[in-house]
C-alpha atoms as a PDB file:
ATOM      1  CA  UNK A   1      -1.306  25.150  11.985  1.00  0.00           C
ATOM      2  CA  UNK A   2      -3.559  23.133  10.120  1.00  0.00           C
ATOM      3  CA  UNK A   3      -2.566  19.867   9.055  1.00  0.00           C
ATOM      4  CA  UNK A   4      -2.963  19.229   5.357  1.00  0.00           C
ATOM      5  CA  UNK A   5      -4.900  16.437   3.680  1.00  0.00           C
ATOM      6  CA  UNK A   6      -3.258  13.679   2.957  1.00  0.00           C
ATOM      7  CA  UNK A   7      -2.058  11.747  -0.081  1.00  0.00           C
ATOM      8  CA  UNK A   8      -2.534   8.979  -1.735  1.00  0.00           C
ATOM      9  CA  UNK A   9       0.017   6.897  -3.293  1.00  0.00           C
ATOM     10  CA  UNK A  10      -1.432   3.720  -4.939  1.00  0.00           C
ATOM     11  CA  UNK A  11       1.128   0.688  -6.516  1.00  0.00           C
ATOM     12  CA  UNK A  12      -0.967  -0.144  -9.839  1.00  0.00           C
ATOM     13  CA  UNK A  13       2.073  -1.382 -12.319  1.00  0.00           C
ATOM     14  CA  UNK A  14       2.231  -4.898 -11.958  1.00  0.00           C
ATOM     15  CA  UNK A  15       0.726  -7.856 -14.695  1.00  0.00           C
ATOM     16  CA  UNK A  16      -0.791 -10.513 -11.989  1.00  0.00           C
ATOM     17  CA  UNK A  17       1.078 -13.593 -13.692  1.00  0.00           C
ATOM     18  CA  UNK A  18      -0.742 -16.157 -12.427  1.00  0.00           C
ATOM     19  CA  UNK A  19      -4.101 -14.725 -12.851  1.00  0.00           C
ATOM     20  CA  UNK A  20      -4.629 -16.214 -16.612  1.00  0.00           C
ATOM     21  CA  UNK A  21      -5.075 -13.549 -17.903  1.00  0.00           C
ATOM     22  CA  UNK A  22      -2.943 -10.489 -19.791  1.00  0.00           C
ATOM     23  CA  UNK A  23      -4.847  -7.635 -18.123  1.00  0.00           C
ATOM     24  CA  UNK A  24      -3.112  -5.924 -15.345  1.00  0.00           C
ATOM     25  CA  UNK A  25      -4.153  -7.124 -12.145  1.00  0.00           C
ATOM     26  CA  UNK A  26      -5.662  -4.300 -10.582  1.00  0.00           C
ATOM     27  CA  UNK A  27      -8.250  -3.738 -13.341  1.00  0.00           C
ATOM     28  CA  UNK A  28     -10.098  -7.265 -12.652  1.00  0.00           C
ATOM     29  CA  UNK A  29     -13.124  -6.658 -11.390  1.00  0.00           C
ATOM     30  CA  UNK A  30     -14.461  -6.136  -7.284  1.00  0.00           C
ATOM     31  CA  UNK A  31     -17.941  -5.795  -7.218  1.00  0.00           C
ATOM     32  CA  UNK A  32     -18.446  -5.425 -10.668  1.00  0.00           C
ATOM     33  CA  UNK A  33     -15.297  -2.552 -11.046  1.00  0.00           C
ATOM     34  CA  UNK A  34     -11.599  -2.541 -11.063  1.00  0.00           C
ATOM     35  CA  UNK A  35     -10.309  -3.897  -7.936  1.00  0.00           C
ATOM     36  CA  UNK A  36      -8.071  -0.636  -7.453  1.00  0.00           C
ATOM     37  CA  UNK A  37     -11.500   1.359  -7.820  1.00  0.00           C
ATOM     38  CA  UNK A  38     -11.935   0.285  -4.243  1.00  0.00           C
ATOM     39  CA  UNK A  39      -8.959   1.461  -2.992  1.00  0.00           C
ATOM     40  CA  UNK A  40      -9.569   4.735  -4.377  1.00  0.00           C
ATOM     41  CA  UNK A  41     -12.553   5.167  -2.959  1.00  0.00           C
ATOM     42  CA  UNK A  42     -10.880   3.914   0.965  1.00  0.00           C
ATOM     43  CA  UNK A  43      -8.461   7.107   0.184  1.00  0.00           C
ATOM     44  CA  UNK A  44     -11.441   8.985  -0.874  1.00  0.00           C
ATOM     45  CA  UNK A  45     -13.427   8.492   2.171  1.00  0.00           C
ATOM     46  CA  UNK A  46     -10.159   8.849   4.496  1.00  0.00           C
ATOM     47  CA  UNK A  47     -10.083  12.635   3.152  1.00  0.00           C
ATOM     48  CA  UNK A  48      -7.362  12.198   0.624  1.00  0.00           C
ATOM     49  CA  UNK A  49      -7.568  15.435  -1.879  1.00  0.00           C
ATOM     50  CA  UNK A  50      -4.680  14.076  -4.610  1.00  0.00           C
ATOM     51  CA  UNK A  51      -4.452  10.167  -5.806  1.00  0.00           C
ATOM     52  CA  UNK A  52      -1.633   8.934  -7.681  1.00  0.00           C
ATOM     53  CA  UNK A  53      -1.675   5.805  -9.628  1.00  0.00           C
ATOM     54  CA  UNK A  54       1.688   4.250 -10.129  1.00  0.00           C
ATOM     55  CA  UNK A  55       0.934   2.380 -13.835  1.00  0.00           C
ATOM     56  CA  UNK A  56       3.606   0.447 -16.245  1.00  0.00           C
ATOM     57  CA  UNK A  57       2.138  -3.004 -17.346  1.00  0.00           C
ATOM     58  CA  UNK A  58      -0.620  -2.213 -19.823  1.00  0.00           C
ATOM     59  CA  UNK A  59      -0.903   1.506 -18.340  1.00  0.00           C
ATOM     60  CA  UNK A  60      -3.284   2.248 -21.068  1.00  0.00           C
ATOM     61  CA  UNK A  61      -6.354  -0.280 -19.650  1.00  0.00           C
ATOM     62  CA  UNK A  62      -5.554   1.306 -15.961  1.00  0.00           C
ATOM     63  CA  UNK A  63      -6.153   4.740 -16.826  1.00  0.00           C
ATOM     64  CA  UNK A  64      -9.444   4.347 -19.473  1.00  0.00           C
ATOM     65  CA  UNK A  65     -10.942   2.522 -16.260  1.00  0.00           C
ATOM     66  CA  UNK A  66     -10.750   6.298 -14.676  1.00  0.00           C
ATOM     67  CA  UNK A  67     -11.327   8.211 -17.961  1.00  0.00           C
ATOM     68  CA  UNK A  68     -15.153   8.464 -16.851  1.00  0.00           C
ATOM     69  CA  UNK A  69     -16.856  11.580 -14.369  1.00  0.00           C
ATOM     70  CA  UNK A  70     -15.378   9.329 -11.383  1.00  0.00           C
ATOM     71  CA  UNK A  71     -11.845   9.850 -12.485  1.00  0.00           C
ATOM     72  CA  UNK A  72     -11.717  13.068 -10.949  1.00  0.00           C
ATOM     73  CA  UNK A  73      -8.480  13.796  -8.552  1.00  0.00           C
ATOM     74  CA  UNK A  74      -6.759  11.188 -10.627  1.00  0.00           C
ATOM     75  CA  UNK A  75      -3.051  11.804 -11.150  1.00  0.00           C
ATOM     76  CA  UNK A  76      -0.728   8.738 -12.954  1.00  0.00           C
ATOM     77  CA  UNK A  77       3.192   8.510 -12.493  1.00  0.00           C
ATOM     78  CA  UNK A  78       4.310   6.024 -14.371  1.00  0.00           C
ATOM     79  CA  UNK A  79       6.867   3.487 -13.586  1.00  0.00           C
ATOM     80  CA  UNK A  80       8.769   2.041 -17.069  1.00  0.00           C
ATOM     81  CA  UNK A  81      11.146  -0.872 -15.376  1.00  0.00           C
ATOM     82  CA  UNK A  82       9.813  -3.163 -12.682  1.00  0.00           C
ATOM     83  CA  UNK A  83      12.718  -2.671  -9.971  1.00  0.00           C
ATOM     84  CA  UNK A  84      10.127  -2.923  -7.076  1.00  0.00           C
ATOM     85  CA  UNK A  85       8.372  -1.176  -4.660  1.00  0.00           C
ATOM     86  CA  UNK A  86      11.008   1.511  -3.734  1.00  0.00           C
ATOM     87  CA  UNK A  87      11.391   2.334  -7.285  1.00  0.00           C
ATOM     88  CA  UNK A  88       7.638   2.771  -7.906  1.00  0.00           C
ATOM     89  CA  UNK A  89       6.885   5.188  -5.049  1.00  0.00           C
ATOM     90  CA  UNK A  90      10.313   7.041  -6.374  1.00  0.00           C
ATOM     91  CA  UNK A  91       8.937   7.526  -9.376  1.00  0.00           C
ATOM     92  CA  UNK A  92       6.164   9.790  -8.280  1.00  0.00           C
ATOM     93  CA  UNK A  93       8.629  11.893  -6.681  1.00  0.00           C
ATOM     94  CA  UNK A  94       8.950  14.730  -9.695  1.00  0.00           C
ATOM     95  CA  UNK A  95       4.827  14.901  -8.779  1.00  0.00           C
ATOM     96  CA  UNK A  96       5.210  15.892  -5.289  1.00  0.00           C
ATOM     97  CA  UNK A  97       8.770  17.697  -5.090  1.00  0.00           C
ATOM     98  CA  UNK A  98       6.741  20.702  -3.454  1.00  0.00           C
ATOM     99  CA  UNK A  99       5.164  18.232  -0.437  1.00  0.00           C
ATOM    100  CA  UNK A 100       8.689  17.282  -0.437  1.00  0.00           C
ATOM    101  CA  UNK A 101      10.518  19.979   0.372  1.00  0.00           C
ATOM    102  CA  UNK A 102       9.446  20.626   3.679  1.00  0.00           C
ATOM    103  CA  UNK A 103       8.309  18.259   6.697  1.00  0.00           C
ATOM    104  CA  UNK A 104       4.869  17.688   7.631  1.00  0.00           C
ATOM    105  CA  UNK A 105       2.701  16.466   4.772  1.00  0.00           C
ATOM    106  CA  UNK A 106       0.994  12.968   4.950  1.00  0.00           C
ATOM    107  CA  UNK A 107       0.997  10.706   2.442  1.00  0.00           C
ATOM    108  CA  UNK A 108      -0.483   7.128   2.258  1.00  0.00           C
ATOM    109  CA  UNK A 109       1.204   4.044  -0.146  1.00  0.00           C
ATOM    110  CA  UNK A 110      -1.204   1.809  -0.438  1.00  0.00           C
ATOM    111  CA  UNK A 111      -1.675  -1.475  -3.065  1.00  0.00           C
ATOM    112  CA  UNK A 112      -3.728  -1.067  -5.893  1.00  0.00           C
ATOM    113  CA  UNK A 113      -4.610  -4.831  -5.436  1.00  0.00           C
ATOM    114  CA  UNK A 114      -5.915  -5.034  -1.779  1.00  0.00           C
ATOM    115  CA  UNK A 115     -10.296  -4.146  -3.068  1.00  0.00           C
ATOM    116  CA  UNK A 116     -11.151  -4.598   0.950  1.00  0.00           C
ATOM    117  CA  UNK A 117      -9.257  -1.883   2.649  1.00  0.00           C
ATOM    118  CA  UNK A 118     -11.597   0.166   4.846  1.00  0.00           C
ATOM    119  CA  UNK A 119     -11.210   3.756   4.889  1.00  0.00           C
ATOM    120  CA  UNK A 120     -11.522   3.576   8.653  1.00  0.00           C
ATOM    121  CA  UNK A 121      -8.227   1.653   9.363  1.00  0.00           C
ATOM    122  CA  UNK A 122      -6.685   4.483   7.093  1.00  0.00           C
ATOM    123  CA  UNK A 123      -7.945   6.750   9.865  1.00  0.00           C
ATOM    124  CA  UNK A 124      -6.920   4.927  12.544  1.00  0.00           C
ATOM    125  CA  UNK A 125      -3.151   4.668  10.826  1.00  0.00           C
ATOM    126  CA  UNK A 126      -3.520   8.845   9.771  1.00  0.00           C
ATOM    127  CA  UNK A 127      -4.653   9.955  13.688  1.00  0.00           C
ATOM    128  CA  UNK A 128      -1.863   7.761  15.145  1.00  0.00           C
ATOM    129  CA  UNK A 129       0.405   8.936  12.671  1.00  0.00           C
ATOM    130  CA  UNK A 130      -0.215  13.146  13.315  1.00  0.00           C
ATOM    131  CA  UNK A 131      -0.691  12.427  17.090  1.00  0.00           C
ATOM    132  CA  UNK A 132       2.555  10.968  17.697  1.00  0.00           C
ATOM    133  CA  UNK A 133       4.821  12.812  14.880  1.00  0.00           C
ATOM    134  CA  UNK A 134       6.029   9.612  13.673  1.00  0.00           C
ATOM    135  CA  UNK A 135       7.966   9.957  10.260  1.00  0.00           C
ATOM    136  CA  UNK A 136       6.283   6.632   9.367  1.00  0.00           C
ATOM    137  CA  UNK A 137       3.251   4.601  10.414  1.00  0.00           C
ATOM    138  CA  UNK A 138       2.403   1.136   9.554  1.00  0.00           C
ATOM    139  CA  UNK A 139      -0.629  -0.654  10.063  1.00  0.00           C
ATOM    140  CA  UNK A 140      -0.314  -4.772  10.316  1.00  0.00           C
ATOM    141  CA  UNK A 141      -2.248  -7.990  10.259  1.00  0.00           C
ATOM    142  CA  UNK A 142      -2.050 -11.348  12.423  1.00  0.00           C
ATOM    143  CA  UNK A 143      -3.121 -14.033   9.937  1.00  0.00           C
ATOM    144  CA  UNK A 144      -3.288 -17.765  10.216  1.00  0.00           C
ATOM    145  CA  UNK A 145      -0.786 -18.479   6.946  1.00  0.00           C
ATOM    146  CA  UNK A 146       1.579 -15.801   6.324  1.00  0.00           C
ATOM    147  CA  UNK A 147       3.014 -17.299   3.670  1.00  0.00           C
ATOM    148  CA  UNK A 148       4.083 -14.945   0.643  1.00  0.00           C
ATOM    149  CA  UNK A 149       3.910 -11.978   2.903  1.00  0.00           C
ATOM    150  CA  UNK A 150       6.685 -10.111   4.688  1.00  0.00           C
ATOM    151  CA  UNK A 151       7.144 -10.510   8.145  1.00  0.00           C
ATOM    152  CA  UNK A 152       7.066  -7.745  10.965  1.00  0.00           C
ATOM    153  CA  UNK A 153      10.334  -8.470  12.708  1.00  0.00           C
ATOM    154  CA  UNK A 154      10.721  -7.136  16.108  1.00  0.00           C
ATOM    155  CA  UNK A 155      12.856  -7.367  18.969  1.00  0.00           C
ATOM    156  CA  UNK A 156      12.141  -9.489  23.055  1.00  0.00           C
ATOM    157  CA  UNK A 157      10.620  -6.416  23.874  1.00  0.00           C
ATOM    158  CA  UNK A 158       8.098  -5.959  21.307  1.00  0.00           C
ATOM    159  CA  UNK A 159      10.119  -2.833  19.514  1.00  0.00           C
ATOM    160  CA  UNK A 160      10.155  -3.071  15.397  1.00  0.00           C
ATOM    161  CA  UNK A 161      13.532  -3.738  13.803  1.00  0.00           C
ATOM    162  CA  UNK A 162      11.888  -3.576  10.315  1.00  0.00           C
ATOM    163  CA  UNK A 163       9.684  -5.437   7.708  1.00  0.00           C
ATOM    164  CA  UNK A 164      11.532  -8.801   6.238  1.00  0.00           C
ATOM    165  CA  UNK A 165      10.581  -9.927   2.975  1.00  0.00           C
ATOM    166  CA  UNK A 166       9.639 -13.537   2.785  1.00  0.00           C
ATOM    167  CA  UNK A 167      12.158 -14.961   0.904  1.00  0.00           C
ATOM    168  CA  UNK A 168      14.833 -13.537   2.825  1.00  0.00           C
ATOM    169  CA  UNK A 169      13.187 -14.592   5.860  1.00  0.00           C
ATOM    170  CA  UNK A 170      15.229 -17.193   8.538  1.00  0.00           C
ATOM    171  CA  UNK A 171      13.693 -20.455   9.428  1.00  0.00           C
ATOM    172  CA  UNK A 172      12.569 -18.706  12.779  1.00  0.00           C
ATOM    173  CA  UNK A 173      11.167 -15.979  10.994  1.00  0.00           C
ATOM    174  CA  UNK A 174       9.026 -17.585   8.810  1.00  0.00           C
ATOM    175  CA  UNK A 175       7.258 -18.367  11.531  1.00  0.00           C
ATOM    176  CA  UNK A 176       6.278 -14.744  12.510  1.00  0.00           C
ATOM    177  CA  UNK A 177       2.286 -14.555  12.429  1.00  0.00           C
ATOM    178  CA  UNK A 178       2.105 -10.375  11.932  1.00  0.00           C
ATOM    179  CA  UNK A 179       2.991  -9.455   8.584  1.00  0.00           C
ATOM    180  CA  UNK A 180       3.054  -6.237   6.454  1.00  0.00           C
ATOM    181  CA  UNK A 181      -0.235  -5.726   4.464  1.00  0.00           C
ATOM    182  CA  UNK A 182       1.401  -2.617   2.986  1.00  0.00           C
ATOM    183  CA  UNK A 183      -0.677   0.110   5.005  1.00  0.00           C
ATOM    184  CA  UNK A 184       1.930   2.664   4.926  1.00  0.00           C
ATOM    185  CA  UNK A 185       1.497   6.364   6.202  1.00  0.00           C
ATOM    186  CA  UNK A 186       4.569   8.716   6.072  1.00  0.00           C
ATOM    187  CA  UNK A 187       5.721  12.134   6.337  1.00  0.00           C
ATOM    188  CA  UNK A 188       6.350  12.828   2.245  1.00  0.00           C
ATOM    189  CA  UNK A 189      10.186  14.273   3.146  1.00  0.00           C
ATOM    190  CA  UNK A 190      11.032  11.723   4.855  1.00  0.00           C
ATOM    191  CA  UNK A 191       9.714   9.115   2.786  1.00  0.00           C
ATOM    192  CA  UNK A 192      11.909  10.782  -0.301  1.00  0.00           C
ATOM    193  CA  UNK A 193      14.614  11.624   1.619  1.00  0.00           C
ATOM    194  CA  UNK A 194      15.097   7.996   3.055  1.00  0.00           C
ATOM    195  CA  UNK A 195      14.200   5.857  -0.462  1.00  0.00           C
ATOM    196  CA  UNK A 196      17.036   7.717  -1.867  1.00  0.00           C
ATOM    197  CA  UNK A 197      19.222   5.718   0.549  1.00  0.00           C
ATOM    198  CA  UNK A 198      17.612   2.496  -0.167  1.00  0.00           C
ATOM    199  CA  UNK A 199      20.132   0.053  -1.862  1.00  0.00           C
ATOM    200  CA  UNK A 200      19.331  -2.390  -4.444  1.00  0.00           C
ATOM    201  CA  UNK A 201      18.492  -5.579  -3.225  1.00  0.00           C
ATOM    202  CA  UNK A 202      21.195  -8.358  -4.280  1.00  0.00           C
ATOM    203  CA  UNK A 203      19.143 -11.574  -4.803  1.00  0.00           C
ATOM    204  CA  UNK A 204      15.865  -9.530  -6.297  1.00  0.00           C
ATOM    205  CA  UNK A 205      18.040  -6.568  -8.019  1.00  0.00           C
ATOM    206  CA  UNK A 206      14.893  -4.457  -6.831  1.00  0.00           C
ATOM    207  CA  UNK A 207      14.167  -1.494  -4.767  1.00  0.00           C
ATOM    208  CA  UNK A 208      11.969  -2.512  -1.404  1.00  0.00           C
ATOM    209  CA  UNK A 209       9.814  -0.033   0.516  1.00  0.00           C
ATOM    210  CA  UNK A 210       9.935  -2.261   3.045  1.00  0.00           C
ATOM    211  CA  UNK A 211      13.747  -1.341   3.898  1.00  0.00           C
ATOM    212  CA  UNK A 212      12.297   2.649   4.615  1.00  0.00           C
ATOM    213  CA  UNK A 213      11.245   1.937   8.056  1.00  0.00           C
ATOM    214  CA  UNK A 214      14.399   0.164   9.385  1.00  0.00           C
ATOM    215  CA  UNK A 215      16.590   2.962   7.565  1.00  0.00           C
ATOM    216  CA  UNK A 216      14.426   5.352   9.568  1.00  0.00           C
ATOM    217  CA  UNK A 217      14.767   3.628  13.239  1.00  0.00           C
ATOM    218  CA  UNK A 218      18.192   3.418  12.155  1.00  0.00           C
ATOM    219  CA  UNK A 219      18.351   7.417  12.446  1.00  0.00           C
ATOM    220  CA  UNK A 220      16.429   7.379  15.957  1.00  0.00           C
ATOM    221  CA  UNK A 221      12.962   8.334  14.309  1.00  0.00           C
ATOM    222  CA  UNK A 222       9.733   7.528  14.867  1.00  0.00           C
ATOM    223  CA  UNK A 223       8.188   4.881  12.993  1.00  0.00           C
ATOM    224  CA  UNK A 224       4.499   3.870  14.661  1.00  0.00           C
ATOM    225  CA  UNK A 225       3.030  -0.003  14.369  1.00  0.00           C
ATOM    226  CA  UNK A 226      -0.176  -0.975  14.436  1.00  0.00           C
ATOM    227  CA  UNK A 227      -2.480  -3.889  14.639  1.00  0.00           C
ATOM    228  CA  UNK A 228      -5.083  -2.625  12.911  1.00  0.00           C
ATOM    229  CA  UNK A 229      -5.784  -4.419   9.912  1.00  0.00           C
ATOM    230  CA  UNK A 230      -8.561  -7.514   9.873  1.00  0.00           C
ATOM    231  CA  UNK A 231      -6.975 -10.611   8.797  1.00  0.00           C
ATOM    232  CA  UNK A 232     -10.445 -10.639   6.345  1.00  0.00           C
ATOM    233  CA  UNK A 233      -8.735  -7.484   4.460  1.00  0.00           C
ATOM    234  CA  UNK A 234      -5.557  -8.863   3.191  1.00  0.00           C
ATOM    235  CA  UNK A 235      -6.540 -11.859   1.459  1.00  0.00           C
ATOM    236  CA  UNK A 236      -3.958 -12.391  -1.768  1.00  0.00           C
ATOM    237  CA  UNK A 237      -5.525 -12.441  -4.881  1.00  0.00           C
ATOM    238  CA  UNK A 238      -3.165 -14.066  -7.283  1.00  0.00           C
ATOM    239  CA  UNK A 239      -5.868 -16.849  -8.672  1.00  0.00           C
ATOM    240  CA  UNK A 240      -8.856 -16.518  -9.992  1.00  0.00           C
ATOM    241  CA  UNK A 241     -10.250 -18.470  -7.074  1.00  0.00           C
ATOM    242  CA  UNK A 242      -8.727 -15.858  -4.983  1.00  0.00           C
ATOM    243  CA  UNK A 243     -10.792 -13.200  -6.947  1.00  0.00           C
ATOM    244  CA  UNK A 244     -14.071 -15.086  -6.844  1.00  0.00           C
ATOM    245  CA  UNK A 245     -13.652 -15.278  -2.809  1.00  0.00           C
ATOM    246  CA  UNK A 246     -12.949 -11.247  -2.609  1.00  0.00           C
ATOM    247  CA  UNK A 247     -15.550 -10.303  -4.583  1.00  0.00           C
ATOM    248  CA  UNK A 248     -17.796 -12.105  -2.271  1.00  0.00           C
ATOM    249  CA  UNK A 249     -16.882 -10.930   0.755  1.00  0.00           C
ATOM    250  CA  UNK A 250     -16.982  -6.924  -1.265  1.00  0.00           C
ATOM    251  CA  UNK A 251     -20.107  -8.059  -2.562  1.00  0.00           C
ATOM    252  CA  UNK A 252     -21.653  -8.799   1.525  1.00  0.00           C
ATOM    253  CA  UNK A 253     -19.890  -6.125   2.782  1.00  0.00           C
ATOM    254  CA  UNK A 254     -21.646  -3.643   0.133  1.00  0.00           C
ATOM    255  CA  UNK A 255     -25.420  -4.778   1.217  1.00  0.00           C
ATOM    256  CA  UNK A 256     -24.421  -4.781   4.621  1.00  0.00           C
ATOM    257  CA  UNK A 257     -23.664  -1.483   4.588  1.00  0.00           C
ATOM    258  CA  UNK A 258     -27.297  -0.445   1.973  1.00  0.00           C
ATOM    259  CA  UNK A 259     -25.274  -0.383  -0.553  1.00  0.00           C
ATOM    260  CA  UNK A 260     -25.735  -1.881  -3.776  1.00  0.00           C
ATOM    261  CA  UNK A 261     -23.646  -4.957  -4.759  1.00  0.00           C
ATOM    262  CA  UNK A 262     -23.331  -4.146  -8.082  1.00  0.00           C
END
């Protein structure tokens, strides 16, 4: 049977508060585009056939950026209350209830803010993913200061126990060097089937992804890790310092490859 193409989920709702500025993050400019045109085109290039932009803060700005030829494939869900991660990937649910139904089709969740994602770590985390018949795959990063980011938790022996957000993370936790980039890959049912278990979280009052995994070791599946993200690729950008530093290393990485730099 031949394996279908996979999705694309892509988190594009959130303002960027401390970028100084009232545009929506993910529409400052990489390279001389919208960050999250970037990781479109990662999808793109990992053989993604549908793309679905999860939009709320300023949705408007987000989807003229795609109104042009290169907008094809485009789909928007749109998510009206900022309750988190969980809730955003629910809300794309009523798009995909067909992929849902039965077992077996792919499906990426990716940030809209993370411009230096390669397409070939998203085919890395898609081959491990259909090789192994995990439910869900996640690809992680070792980087010097983890701070901000959640933490891959796992047990003596190496196994996962799940993803722990850094604020509710122990003293001895905080100072866990891998941490979740959100690369996600997962089979779509399972993905629906297991956020609609997710309980709202008591100190945030949101919804995290981050508690899907756990909820599916919990069950005895298979949920795959991987190192396989560069520490290079998941460089915050909250600042406009933090911008100015991506768009460099986009910039290099576009002549590098013959590319223009825009």
């Amino acid at each position: 049977m031949t394996t279908p193409a996979p999705i694309a989920i892509i988190l594009a709702a959130g303002k960027g508060t401390r970028m100084k500025s009232d545009l929506p993050k993910v529409v400052h400019p990489i390279g001389g585009r919208p960050m999250v045109h970037a990781v479109v085109d990662a999808c793109r290039q990992a053989g993604c056939q549908r793309i679905i932009l999860v939009v709320g803060y300023m949705q408007e700005l987000v989807r003229e950026t795609f109104a042009a030829s290169n907008g094809q494939g485009i789909e928007f869900a749109v998510q009206d209350q900022q309750l988190g991660t969980g809730h955003a990937v629910q809300v794309v649910k009523p798009a995909l209830e067909r992929e849902a139904a039965a077992p077996g089709q792919p499906v990426f969740v990716l940030a809209g803010d993370g411009p230096l994602i390669r397409a070939a770590t998203l085919s890395t985390m898609l081959d491990r993913h259909l090789s192994t018949s995990a439910e869900a795959t996640l690809a992680t990063a070792v980087i010097d200061d983890p701070t901000g980011y959640g933490r891959i938790y796992r047990d003596p022996a190496g196994k996962l126990i799940g993803i722990v957000e850094h604020k509710e993370c122990s003293p001895e936790q905080l100072k866990i060097r891998e941490v979740n980039p959100s690369y996600y890959c997962f089979d779509t049912k399972s993905l629906f089937s297991t956020l609609a278990e997710v309980k709202r979280n008591p100190q945030s009052g949101e919804y995290y992804l981050t508690d899907v995994p756990a909820l599916l070791l919990a069950k005895g599946r298979r949920v795959e890790v991987i190192s396989a993200v560069p520490p290079e690729d998941v460089l915050s950008i909250n600042t406009l310092e933090q911008l100015a530093q991506v768009d460099e290393i986009y910039r290099s990485r576009q002549v590098a490859a013959g590319g223009s730099a825009r």
